[in-house]
N, C-alpha and C. Protein backbone atom coordinates (compact mmCIF):
# COMPACT_ATOMS: atom_id res chain seq x y z
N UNK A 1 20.71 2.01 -11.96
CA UNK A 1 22.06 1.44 -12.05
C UNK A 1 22.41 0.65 -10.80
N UNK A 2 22.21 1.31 -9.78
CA UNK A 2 21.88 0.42 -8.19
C UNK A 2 21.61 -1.08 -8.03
N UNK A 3 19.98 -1.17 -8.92
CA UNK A 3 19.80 -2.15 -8.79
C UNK A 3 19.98 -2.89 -10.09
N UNK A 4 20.77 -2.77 -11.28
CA UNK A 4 21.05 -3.36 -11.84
C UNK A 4 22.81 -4.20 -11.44
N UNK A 5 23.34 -2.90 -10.60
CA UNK A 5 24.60 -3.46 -10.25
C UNK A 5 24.44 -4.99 -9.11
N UNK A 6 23.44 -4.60 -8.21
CA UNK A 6 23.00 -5.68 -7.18
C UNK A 6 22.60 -7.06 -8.37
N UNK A 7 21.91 -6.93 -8.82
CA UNK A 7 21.30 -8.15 -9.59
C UNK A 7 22.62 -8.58 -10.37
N UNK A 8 23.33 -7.77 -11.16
CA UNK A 8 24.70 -8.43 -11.56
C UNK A 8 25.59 -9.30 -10.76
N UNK A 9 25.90 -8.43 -9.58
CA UNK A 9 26.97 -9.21 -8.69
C UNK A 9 25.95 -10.36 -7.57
N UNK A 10 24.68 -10.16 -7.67
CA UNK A 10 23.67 -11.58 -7.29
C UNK A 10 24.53 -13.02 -8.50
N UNK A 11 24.26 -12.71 -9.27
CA UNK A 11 24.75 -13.57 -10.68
C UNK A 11 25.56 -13.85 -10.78
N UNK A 12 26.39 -13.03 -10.60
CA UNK A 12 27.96 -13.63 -10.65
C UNK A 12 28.15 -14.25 -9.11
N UNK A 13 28.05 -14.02 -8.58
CA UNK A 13 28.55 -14.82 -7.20
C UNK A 13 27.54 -16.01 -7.16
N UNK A 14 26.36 -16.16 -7.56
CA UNK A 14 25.77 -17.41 -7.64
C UNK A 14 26.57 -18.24 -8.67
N UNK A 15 26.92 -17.99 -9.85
CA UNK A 15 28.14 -18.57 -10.80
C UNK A 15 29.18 -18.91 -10.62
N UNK A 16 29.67 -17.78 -9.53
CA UNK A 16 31.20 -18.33 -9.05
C UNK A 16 31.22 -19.08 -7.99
N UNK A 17 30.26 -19.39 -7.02
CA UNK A 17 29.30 -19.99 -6.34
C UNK A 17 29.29 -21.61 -7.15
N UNK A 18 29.04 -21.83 -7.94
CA UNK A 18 28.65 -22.85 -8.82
C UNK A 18 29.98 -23.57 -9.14
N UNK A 19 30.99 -22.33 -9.59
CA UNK A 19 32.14 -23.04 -10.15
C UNK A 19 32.94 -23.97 -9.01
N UNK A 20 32.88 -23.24 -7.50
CA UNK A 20 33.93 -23.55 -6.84
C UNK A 20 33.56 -25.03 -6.75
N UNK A 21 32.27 -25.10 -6.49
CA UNK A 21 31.79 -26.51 -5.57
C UNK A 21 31.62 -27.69 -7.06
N UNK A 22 31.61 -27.13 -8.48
CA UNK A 22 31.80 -28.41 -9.56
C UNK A 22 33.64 -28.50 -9.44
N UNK A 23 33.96 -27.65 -9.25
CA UNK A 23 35.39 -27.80 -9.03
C UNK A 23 36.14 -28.49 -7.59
N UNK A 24 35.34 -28.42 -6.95
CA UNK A 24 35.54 -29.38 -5.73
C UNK A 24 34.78 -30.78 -5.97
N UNK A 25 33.57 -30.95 -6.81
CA UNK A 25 33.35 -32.31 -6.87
C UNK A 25 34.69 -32.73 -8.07
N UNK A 26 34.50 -32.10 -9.49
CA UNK A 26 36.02 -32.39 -10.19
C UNK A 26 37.15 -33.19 -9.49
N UNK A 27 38.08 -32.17 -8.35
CA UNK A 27 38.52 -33.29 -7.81
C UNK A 27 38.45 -33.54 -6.87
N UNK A 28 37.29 -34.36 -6.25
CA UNK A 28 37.18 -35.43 -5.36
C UNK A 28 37.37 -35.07 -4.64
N UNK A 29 37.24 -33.85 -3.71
CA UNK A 29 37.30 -32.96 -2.79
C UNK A 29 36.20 -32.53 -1.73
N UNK A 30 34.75 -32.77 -2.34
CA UNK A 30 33.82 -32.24 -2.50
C UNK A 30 33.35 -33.29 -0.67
N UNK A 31 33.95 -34.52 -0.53
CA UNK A 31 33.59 -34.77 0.43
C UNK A 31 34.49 -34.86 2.06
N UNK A 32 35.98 -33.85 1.67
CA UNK A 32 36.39 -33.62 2.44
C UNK A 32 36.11 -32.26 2.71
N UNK A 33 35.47 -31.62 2.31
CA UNK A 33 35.36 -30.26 2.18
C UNK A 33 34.13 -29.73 2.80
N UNK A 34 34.29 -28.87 4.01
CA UNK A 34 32.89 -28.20 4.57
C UNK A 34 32.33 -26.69 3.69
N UNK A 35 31.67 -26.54 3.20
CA UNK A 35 31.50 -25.41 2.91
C UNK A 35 30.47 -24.13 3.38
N UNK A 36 30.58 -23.38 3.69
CA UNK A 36 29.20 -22.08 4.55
C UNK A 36 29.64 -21.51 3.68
N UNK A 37 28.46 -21.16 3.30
CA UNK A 37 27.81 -19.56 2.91
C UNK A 37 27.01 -18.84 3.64
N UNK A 38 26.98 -17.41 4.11
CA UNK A 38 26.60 -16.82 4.73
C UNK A 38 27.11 -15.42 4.85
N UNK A 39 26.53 -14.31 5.96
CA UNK A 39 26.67 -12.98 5.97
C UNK A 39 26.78 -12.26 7.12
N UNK A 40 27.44 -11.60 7.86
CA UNK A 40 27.78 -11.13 9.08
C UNK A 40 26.81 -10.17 9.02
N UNK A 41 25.93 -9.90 8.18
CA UNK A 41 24.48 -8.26 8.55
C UNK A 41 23.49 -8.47 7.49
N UNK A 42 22.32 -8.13 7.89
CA UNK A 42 21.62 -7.71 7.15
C UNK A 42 21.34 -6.76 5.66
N UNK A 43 20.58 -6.59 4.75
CA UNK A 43 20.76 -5.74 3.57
C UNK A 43 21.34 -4.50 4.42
N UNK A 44 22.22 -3.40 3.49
CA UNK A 44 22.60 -2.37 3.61
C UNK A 44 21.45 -1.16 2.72
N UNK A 45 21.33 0.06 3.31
CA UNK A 45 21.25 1.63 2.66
C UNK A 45 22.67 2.15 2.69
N UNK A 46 23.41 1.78 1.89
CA UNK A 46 24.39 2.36 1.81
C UNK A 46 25.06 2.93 0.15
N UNK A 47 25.88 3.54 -0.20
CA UNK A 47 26.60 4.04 -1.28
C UNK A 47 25.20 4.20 -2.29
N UNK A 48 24.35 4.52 -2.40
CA UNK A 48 23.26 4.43 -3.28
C UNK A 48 22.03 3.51 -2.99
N UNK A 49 22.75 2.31 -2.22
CA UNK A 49 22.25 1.05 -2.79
C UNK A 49 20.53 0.77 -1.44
N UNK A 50 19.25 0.86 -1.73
CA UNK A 50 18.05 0.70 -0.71
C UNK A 50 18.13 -0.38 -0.67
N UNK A 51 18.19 -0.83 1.05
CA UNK A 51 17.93 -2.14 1.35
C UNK A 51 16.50 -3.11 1.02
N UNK A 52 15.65 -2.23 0.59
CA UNK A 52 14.49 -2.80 0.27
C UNK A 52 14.69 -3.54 -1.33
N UNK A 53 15.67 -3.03 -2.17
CA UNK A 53 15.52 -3.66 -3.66
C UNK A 53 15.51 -5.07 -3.48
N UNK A 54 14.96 -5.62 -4.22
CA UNK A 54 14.99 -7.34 -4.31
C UNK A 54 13.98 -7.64 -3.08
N UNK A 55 13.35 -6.71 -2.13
CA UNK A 55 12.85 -7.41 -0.84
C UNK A 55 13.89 -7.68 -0.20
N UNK A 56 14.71 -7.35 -0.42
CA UNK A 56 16.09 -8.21 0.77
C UNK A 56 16.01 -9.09 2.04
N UNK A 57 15.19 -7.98 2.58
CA UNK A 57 15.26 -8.84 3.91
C UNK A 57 13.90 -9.19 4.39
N UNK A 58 12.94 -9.30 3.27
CA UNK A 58 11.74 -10.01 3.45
C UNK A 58 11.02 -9.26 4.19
N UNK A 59 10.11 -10.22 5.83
CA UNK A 59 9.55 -9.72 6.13
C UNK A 59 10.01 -9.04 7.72
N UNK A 60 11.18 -9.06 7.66
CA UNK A 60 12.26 -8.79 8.46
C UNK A 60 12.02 -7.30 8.91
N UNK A 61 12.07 -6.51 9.98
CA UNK A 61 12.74 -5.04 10.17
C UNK A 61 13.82 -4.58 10.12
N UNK A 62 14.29 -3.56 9.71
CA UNK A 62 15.69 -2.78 10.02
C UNK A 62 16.45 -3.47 8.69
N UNK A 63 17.69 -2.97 8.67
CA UNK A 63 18.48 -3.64 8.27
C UNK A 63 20.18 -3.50 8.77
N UNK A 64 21.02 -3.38 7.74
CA UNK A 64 22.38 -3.30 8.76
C UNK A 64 22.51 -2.31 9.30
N UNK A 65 23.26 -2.40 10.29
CA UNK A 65 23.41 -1.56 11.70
C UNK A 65 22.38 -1.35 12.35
N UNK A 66 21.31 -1.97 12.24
CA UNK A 66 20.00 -2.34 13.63
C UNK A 66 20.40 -3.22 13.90
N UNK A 67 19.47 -3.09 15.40
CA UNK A 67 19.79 -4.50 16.12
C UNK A 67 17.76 -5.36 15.78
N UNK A 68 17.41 -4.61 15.00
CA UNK A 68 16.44 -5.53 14.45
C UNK A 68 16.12 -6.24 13.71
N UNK A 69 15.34 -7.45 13.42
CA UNK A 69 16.31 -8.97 12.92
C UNK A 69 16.52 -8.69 11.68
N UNK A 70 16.43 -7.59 10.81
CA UNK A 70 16.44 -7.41 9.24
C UNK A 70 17.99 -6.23 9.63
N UNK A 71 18.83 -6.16 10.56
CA UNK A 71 19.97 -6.45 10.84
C UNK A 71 20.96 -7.11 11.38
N UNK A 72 20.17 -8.03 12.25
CA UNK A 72 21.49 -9.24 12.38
C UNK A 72 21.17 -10.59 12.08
N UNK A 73 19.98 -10.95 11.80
CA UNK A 73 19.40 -12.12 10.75
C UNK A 73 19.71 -12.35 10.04
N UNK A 74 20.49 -13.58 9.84
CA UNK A 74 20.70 -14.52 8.28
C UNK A 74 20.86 -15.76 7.94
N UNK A 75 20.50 -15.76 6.99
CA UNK A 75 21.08 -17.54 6.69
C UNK A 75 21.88 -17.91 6.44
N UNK A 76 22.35 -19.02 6.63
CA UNK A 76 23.35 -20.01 6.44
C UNK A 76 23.43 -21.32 5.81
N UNK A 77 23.91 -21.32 5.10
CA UNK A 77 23.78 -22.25 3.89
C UNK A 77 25.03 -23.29 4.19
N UNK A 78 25.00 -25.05 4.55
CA UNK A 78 26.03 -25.54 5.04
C UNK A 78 26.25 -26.95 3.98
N UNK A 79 27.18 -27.11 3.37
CA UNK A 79 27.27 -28.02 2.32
C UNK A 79 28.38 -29.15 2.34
N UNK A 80 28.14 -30.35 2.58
CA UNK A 80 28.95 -31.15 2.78
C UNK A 80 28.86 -32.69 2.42
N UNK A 81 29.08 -32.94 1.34
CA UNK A 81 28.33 -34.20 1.24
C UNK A 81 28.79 -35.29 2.21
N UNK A 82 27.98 -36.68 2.54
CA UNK A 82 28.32 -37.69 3.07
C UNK A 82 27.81 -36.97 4.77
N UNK A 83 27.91 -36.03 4.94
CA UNK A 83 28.35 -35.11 6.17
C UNK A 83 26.89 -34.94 7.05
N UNK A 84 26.32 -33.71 6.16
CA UNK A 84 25.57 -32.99 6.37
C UNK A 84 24.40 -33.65 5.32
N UNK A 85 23.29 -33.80 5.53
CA UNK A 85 22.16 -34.42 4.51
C UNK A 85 21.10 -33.20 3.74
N UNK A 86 21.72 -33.67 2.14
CA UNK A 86 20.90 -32.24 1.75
C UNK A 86 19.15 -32.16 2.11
N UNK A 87 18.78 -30.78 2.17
CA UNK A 87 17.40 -30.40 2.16
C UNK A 87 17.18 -29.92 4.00
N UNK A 88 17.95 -30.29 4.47
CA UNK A 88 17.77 -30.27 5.87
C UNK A 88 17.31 -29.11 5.96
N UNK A 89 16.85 -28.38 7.30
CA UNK A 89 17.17 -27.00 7.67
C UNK A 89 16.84 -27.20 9.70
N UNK A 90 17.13 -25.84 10.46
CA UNK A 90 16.78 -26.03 11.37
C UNK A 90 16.85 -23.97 11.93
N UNK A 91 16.09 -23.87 13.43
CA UNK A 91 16.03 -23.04 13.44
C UNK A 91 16.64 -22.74 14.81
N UNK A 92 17.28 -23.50 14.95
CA UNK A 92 18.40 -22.77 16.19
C UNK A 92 18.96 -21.54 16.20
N UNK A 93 18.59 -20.32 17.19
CA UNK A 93 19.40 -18.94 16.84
C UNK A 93 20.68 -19.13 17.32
N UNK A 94 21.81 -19.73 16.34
CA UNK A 94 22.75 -19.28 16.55
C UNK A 94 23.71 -17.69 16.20
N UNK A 95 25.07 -18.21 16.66
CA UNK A 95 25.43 -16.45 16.28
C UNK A 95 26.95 -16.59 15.49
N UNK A 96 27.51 -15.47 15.18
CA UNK A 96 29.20 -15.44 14.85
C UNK A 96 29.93 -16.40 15.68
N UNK A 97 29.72 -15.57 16.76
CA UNK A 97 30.65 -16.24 17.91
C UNK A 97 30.98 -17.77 18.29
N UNK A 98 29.59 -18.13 17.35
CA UNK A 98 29.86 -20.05 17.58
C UNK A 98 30.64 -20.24 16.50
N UNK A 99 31.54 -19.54 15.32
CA UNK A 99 32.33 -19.90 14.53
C UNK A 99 33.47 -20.81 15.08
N UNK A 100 34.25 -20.22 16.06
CA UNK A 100 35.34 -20.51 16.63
C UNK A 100 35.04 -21.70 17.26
N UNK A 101 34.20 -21.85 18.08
CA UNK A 101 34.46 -23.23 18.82
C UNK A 101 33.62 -24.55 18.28
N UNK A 102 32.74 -24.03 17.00
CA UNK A 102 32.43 -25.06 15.83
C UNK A 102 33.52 -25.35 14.60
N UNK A 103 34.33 -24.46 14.71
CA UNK A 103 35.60 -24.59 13.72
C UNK A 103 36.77 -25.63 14.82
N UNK A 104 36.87 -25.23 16.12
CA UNK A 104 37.75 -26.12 16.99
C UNK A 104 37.60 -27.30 17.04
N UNK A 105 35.73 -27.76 17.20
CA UNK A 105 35.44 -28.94 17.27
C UNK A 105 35.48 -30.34 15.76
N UNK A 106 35.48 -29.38 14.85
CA UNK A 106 35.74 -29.86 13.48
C UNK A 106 37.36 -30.31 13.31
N UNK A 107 38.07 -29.67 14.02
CA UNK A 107 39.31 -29.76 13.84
C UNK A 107 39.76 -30.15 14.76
N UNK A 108 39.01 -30.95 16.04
CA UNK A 108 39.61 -31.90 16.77
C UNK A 108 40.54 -31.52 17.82
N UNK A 109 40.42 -30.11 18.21
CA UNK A 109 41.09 -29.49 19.39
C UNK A 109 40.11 -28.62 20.15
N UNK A 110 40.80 -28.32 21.50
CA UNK A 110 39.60 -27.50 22.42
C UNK A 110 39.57 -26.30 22.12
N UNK A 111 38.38 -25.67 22.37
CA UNK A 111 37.82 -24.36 21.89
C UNK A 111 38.02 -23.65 23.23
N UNK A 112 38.92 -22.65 23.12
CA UNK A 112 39.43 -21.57 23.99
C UNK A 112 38.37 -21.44 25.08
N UNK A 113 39.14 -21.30 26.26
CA UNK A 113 37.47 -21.13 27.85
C UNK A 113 36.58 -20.17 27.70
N UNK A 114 37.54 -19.18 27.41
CA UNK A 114 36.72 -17.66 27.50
C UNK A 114 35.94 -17.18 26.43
N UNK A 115 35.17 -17.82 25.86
CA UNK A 115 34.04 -17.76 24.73
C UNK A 115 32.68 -17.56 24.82
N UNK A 116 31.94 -17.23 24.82
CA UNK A 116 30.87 -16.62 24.39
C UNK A 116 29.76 -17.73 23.41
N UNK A 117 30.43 -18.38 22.70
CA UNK A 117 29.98 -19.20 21.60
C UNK A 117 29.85 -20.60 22.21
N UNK A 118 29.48 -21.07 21.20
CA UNK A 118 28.60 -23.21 21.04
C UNK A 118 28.83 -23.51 19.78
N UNK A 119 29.76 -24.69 20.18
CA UNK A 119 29.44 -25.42 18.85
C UNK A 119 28.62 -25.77 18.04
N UNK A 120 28.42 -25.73 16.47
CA UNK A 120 27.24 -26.11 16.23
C UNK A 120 27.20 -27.30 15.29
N UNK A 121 28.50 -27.52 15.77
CA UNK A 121 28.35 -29.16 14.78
C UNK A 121 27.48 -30.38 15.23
N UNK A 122 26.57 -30.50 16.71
CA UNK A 122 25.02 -31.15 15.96
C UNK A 122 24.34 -30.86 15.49
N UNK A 123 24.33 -29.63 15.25
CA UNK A 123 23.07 -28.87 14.02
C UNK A 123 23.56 -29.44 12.83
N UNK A 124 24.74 -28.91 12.48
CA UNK A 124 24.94 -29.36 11.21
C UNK A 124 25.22 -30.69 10.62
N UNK A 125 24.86 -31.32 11.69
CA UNK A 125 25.50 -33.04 11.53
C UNK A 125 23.88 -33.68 11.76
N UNK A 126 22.79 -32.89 12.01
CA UNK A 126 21.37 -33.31 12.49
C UNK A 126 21.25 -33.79 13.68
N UNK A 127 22.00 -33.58 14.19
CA UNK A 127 21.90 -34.34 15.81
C UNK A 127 21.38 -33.12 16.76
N UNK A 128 20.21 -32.42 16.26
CA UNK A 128 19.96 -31.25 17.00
C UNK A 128 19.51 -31.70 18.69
N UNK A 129 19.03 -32.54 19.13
CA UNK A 129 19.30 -32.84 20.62
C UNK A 129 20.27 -32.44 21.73
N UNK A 130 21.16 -33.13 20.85
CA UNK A 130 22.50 -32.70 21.39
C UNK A 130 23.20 -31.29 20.97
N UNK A 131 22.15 -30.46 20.69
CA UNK A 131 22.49 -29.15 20.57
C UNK A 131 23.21 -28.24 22.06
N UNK A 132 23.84 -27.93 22.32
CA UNK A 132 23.59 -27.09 23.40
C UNK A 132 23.40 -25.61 22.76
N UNK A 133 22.47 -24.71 23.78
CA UNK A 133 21.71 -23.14 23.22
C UNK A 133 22.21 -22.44 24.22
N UNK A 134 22.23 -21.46 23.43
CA UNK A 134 22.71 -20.16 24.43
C UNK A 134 21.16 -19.55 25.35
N UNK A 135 21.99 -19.04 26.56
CA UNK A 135 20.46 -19.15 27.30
C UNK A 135 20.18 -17.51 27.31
N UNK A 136 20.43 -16.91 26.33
CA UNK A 136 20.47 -15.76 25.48
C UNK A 136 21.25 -15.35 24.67
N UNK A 137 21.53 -14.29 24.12
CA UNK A 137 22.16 -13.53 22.39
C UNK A 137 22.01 -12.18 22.81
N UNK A 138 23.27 -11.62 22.99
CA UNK A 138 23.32 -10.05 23.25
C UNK A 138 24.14 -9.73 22.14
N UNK A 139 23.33 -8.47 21.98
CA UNK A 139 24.32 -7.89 20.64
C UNK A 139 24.38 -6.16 21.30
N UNK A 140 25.39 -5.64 20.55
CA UNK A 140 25.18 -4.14 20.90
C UNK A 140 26.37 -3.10 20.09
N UNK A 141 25.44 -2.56 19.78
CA UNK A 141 26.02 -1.57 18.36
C UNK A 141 26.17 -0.16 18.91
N UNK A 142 27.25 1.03 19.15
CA UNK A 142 26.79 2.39 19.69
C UNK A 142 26.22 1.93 20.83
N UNK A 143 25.12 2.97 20.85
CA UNK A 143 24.15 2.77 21.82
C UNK A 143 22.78 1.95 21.80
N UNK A 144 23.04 1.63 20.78
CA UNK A 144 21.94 -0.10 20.25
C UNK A 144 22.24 -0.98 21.56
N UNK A 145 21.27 -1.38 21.92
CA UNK A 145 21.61 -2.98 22.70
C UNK A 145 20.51 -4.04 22.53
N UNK A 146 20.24 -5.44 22.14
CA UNK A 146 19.29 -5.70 22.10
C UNK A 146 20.09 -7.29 22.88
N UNK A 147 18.53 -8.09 22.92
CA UNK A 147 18.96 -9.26 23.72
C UNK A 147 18.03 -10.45 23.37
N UNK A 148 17.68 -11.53 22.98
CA UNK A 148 17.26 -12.52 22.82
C UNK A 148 17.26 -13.66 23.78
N UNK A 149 16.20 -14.02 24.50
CA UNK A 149 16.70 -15.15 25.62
C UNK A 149 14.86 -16.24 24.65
N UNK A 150 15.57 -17.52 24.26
CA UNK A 150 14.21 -18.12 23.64
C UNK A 150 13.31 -17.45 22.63
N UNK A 151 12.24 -16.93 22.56
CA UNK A 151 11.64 -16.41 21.76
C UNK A 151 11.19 -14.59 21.72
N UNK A 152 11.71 -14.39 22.72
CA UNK A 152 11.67 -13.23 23.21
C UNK A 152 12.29 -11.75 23.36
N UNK A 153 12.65 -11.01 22.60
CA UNK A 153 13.59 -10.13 22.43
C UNK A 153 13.51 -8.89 22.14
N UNK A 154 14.36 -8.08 23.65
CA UNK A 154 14.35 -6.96 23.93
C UNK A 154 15.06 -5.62 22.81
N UNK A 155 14.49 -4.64 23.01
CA UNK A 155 15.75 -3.84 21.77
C UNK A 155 15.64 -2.12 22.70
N UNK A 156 16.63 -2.27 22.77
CA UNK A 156 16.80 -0.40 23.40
C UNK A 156 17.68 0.34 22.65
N UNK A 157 17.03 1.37 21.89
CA UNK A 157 18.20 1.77 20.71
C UNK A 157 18.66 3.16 21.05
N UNK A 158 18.53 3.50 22.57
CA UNK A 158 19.40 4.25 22.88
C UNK A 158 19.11 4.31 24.72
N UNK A 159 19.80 5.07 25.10
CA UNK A 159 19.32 4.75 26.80
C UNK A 159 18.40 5.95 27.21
N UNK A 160 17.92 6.72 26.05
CA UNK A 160 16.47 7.37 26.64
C UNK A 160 15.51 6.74 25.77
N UNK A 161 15.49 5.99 25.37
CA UNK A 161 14.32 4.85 24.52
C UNK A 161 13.68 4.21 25.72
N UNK A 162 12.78 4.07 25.21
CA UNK A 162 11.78 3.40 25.84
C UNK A 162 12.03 1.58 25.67
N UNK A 163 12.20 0.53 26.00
CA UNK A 163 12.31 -0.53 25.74
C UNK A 163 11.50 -1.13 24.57
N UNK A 164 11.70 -2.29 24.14
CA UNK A 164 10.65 -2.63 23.25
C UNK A 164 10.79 -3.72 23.41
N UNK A 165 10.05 -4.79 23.65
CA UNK A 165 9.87 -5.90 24.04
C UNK A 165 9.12 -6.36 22.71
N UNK A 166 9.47 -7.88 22.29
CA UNK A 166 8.94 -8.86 20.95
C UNK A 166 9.18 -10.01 21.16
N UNK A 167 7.95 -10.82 20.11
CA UNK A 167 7.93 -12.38 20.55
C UNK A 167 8.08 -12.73 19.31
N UNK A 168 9.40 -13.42 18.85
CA UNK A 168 9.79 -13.69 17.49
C UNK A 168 8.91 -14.54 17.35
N UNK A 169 8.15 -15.83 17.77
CA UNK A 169 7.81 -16.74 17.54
C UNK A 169 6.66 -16.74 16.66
N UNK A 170 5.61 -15.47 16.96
CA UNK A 170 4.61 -14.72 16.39
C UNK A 170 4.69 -13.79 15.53
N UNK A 171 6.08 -12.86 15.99
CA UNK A 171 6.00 -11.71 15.32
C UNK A 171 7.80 -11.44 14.81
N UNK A 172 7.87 -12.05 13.53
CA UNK A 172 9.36 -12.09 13.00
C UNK A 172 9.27 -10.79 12.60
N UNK A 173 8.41 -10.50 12.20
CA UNK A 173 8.52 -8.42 12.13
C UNK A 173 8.65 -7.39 12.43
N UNK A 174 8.63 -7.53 14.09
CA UNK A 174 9.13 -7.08 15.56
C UNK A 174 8.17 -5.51 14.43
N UNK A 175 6.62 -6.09 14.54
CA UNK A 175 5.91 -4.66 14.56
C UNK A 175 4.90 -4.60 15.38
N UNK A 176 4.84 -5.51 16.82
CA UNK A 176 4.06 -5.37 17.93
C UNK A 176 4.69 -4.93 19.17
N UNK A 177 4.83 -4.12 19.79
CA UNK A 177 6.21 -4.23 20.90
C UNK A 177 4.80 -4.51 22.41
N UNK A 178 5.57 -5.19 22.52
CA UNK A 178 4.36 -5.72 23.63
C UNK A 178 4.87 -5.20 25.65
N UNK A 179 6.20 -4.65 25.26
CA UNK A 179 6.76 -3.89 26.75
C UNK A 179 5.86 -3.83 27.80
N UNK A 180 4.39 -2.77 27.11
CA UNK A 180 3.78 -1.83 28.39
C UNK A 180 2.87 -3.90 29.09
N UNK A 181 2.85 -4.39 27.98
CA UNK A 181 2.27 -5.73 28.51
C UNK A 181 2.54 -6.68 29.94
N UNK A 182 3.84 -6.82 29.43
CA UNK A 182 4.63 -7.45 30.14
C UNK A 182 5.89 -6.80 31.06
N UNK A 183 6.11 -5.39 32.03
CA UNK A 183 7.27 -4.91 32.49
C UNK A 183 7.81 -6.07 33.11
N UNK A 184 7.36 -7.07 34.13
CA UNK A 184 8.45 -7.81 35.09
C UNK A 184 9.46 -8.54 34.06
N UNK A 185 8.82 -8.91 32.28
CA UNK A 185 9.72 -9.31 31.55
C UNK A 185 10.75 -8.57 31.12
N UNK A 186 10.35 -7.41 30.72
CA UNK A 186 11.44 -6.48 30.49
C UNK A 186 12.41 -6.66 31.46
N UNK A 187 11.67 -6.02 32.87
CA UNK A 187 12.82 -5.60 33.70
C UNK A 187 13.84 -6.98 33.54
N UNK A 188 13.73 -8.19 33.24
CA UNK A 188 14.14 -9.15 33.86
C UNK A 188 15.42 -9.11 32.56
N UNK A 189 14.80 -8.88 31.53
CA UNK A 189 15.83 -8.99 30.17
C UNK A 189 17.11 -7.71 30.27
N UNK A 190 16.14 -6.96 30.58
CA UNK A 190 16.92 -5.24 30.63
C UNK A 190 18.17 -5.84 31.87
N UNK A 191 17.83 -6.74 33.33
CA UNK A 191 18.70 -6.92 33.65
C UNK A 191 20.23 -7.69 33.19
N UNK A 192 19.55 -8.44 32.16
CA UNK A 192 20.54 -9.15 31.40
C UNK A 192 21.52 -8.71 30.60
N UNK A 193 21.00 -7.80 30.04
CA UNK A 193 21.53 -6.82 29.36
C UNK A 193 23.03 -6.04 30.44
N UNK A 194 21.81 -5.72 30.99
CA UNK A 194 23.08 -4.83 31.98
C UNK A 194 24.20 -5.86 32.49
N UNK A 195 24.24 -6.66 32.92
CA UNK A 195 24.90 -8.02 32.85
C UNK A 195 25.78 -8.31 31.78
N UNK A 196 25.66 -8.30 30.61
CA UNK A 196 26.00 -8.72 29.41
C UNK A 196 27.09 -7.70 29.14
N UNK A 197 26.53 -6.36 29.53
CA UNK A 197 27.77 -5.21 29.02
C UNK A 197 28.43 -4.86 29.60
N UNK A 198 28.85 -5.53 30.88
CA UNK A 198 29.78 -5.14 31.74
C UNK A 198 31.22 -5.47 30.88
């Protein structure tokens, strides 16, 4: 029943999904109109429901409430005609936090000082050059903390854990932890971290 309820409400929200945006081309809307789709977490184990049905999160680890990318990994789906050029894609790790000052810059006013976030309206406009990147991504859940600086990303899922060090670029499955390899990297991330959670 689980996974028949998931596959239902897959369907219907791809449908209602369908309706909004023939109803925005209908009236003539369709090219003033930005649209995202997207998800603040990864699949859930929750109320019944295994994050593994459907494959959810591929070849991803964890899912919601990890800080491993099969919990804070997702896509984003950005639709705009005239705007944005369909088929595109790109792989900038952005985060939440660039909502706000990519929503400011769309709307033609300044994006508050004290932010955390980047605009990402040259991504979505293809002008990825003129991207500016965060020169890391801290996240931290409980006693979860993990950190991303480039391709590289730390995860300590509690403070008697042992670190775990991963190289997304190779390993989107974060099932090599390469730590004992590399400590001066750790230490260097782990300092960031500590940095980050002040």
């Amino acid at each position: 029943d689980t996974k028949k309820g998931a596959a239902a409400m897959i369907t219907h929200m791809d449908n209602d999904v369908g309706k909004l945006i023939a109803l925005l081309e209908e009236l003539q809307l369709d090219k003033d109109t930005l649209v995202f789709f997207t998800s603040d977490n990864g699949p859930h184990s929750e109320g019944g429901h295994k994050h593994e049905t459907f494959n959810s999160n591929g070849p991803l680890r964890g899912y919601k409430r990890d800080l491993y990318e099969g919990g804070i990994r997702v896509p984003t789906i950005a639709f705009w005609p005239g705007k944005i050029a369909a088929g595109g894609s790109s792989s900038e790790p952005l985060a939440f936090w660039d909502w706000l000052p990519t929503a400011c810059e769309l709307a033609g006013i300044n994006s508050p000082e004290e932010t955390d976030g980047v605009s990402f309206v040259p991504t979505l406009l293809g002008q990825e050059s003129k991207q500016a990147s965060h020169p890391y991504l801290f996240w931290k859940y409980g006693k979860k903390q993990a950190l991303r600086r480039t391709n590289w990303k730390l995860v300590i899922n509690n403070p008697e854990a042992s670190p775990e060090l991963y190289d997304l670029r190779t390993d989107i499955g974060e099932t090599s932890n390469l730590a004992k390899d590399n400590p001066n990297l750790v230490a260097e991330l782990h300092q960031l971290i500590k940095e980050a959670s002040r």
